[in-house]
PDB file of N, CA and C in Angstrom:
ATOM      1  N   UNK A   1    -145.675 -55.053 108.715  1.00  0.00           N
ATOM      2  CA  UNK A   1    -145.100 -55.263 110.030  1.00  0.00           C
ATOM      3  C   UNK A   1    -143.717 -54.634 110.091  1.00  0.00           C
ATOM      4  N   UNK A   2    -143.258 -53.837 111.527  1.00  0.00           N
ATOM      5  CA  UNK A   2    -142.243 -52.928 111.110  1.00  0.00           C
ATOM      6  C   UNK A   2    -141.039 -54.331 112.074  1.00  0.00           C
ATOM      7  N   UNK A   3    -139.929 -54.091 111.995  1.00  0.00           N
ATOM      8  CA  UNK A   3    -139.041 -54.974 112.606  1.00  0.00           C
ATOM      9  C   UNK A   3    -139.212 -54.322 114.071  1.00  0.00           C
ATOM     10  N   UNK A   4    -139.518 -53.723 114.552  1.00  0.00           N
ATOM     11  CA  UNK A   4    -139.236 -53.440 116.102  1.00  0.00           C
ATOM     12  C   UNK A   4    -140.935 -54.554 116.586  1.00  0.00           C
ATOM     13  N   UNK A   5    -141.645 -54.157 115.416  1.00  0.00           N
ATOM     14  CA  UNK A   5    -143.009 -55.318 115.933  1.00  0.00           C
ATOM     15  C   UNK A   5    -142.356 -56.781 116.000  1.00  0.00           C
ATOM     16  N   UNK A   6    -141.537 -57.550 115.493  1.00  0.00           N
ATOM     17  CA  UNK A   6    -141.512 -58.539 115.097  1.00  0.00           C
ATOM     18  C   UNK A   6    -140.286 -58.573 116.310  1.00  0.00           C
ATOM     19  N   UNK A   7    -139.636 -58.383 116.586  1.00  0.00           N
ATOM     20  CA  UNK A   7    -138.895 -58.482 117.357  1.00  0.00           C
ATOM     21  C   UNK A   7    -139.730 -57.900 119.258  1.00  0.00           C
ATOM     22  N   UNK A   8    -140.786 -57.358 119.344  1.00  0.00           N
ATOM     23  CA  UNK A   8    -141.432 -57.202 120.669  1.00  0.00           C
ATOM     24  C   UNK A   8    -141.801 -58.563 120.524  1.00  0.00           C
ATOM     25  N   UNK A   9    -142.403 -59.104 119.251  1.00  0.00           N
ATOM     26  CA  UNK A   9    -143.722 -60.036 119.426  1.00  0.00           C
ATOM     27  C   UNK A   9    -142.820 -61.418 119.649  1.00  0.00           C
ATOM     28  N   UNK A  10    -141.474 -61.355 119.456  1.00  0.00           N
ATOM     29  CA  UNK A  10    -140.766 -62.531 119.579  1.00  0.00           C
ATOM     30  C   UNK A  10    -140.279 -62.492 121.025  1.00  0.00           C
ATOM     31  N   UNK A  11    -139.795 -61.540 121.541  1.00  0.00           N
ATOM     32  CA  UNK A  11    -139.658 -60.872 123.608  1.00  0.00           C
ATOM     33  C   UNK A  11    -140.806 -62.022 123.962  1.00  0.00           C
ATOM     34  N   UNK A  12    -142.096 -61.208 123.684  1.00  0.00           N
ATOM     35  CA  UNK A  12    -143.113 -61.935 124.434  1.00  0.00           C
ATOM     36  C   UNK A  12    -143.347 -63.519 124.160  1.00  0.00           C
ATOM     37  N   UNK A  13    -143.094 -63.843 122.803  1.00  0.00           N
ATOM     38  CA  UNK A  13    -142.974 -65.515 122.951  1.00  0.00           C
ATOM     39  C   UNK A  13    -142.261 -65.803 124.146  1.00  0.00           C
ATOM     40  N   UNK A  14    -141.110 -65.579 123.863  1.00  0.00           N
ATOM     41  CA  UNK A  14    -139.988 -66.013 124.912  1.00  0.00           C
ATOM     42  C   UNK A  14    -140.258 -66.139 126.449  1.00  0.00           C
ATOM     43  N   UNK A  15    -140.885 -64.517 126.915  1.00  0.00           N
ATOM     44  CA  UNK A  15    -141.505 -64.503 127.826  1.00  0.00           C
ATOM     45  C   UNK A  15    -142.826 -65.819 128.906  1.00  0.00           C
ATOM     46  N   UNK A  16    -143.345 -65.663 127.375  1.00  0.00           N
ATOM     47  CA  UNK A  16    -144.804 -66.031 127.851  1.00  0.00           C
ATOM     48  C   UNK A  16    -144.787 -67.710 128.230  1.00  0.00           C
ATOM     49  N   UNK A  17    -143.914 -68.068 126.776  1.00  0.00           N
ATOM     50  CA  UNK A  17    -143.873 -69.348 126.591  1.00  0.00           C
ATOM     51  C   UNK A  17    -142.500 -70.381 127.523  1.00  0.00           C
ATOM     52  N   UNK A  18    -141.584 -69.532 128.356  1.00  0.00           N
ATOM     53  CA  UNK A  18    -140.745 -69.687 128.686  1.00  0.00           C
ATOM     54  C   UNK A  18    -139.920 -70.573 127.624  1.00  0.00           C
ATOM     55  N   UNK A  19    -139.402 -69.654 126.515  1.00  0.00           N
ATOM     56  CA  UNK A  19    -138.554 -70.787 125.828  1.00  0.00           C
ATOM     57  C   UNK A  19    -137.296 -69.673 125.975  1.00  0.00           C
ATOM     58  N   UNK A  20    -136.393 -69.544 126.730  1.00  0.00           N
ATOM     59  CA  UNK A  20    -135.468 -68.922 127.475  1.00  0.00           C
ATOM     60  C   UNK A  20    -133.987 -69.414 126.392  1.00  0.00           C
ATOM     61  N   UNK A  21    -133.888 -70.728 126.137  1.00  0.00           N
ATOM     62  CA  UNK A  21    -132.489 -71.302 125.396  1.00  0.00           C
ATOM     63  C   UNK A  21    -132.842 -71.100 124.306  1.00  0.00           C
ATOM     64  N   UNK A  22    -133.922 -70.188 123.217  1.00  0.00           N
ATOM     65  CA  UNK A  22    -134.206 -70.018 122.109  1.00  0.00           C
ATOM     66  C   UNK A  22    -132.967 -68.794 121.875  1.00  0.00           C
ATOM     67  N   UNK A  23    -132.786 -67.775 122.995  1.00  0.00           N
ATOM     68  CA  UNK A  23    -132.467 -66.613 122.895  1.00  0.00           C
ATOM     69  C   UNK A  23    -131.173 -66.482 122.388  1.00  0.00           C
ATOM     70  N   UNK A  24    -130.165 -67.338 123.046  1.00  0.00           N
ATOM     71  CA  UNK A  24    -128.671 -67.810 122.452  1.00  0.00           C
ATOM     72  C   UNK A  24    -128.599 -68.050 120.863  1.00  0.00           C
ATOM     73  N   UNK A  25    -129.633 -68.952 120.632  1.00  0.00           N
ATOM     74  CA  UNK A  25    -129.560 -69.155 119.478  1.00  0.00           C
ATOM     75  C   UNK A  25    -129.961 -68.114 118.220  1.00  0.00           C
ATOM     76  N   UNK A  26    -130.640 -67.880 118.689  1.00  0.00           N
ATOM     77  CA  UNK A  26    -131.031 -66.365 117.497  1.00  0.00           C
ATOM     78  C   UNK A  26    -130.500 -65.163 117.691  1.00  0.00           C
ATOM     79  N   UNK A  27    -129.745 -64.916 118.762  1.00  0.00           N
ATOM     80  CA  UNK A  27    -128.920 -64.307 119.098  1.00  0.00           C
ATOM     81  C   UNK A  27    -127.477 -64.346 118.247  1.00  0.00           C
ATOM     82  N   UNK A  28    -127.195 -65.583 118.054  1.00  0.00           N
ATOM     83  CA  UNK A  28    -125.969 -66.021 117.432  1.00  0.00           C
ATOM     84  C   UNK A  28    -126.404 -66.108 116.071  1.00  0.00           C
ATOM     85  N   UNK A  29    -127.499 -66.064 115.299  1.00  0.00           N
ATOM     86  CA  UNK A  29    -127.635 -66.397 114.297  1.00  0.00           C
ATOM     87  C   UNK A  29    -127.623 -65.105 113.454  1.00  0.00           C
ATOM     88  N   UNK A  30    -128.511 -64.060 114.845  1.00  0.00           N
ATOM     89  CA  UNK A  30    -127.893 -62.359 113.854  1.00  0.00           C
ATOM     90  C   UNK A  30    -126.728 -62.163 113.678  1.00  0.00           C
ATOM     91  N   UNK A  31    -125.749 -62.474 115.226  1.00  0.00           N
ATOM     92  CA  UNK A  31    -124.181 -62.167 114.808  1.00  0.00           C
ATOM     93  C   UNK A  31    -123.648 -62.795 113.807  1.00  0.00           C
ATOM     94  N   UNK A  32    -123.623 -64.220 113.423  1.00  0.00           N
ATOM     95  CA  UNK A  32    -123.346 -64.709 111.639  1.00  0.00           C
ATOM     96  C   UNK A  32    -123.962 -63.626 110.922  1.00  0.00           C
ATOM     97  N   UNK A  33    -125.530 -63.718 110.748  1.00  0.00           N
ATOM     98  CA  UNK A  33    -125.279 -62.741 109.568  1.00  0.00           C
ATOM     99  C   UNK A  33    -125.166 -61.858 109.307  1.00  0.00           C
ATOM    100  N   UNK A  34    -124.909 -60.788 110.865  1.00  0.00           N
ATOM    101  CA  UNK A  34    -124.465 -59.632 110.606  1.00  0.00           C
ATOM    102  C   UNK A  34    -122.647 -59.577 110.078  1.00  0.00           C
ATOM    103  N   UNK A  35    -122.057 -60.639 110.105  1.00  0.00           N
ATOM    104  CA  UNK A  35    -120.330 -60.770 109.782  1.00  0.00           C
ATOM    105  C   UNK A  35    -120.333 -61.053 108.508  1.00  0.00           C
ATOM    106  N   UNK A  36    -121.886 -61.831 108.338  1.00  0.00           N
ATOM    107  CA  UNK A  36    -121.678 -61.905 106.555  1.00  0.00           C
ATOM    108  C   UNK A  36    -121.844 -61.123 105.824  1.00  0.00           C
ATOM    109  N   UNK A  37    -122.803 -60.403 106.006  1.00  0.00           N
ATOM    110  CA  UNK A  37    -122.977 -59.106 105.173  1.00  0.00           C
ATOM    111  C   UNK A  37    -121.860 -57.757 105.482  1.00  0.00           C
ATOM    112  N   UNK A  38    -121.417 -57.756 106.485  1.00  0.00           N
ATOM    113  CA  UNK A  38    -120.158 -56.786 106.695  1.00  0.00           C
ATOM    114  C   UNK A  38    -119.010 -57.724 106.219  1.00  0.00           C
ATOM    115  N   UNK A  39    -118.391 -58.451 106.199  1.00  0.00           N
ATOM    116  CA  UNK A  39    -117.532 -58.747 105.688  1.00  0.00           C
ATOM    117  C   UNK A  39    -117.461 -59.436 104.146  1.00  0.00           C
ATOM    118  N   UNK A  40    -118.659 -59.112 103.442  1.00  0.00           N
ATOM    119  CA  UNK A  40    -119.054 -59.395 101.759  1.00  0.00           C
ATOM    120  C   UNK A  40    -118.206 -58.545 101.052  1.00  0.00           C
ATOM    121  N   UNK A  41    -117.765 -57.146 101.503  1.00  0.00           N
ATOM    122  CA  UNK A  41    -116.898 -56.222 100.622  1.00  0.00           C
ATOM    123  C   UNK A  41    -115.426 -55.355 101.669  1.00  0.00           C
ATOM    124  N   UNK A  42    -115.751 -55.833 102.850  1.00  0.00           N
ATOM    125  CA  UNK A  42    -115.053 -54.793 103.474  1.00  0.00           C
ATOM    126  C   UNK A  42    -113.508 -55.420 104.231  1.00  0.00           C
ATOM    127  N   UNK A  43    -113.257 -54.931 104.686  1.00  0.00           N
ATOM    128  CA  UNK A  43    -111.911 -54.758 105.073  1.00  0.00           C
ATOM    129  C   UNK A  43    -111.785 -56.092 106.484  1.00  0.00           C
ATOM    130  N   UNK A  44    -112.659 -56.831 106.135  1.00  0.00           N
ATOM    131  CA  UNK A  44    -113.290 -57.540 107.860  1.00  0.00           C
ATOM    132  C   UNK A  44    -112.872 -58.943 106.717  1.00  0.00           C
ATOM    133  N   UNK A  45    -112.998 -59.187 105.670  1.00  0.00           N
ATOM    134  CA  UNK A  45    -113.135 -60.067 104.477  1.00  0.00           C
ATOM    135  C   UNK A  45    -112.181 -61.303 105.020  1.00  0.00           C
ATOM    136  N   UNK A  46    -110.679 -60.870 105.502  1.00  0.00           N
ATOM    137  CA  UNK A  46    -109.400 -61.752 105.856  1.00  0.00           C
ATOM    138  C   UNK A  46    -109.882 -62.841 106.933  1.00  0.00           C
ATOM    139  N   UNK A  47    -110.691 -61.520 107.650  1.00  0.00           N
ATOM    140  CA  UNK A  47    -110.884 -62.172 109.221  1.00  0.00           C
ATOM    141  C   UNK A  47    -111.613 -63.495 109.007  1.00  0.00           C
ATOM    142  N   UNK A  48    -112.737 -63.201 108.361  1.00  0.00           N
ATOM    143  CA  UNK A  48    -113.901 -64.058 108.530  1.00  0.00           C
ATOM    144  C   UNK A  48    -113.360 -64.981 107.510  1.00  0.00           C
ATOM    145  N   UNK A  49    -112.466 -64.912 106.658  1.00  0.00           N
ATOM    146  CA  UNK A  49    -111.946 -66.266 105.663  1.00  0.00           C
ATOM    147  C   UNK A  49    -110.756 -67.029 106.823  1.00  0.00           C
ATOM    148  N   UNK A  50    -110.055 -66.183 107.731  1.00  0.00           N
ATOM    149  CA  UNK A  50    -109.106 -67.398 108.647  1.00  0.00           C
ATOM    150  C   UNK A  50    -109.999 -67.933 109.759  1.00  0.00           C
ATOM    151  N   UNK A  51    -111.651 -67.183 109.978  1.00  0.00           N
ATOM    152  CA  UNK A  51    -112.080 -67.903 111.038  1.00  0.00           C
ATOM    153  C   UNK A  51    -112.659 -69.073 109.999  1.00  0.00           C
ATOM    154  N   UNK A  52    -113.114 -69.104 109.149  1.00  0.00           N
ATOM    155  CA  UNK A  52    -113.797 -70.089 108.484  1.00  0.00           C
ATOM    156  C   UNK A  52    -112.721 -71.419 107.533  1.00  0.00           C
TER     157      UNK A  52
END
C-alpha cells in the first residue's frame, strides 16, 4: 500500500462516514511528529525544548 492510498482511503472514511472532528486531530498529530523528527538533530532543537 503506497501512502497516497492510505491517505485517499482515509478522505473517504471521513467523507462517507461523516466523522469531520477526526480531521483536527490527525491533522495535529502529523504536525507533532513532523517537529519531532525535524527537531531530533537540527537547529529547531531550542524551540521545541522551550515549547515543551
Amino acid at each position: 500500500m503506497s501512502k497516497m492510498s492510505i491517505i485517499a482511503e482515509f478522505w473517504d472514511f471521513l467523507k462517507e462516514r461523516k466523522k469531520w472532528w477526526l480531521a483536527p486531530i490527525f491533522i495535529f498529530l502529523l504536525l507533532l511528529g513532523a517537529l519531532v523528527v525535524l527537531g531530533e538533530g537540527s537547529v529547531i532543537a531550542p524551540l521545541i525544548y522551550t515549547l515543551f
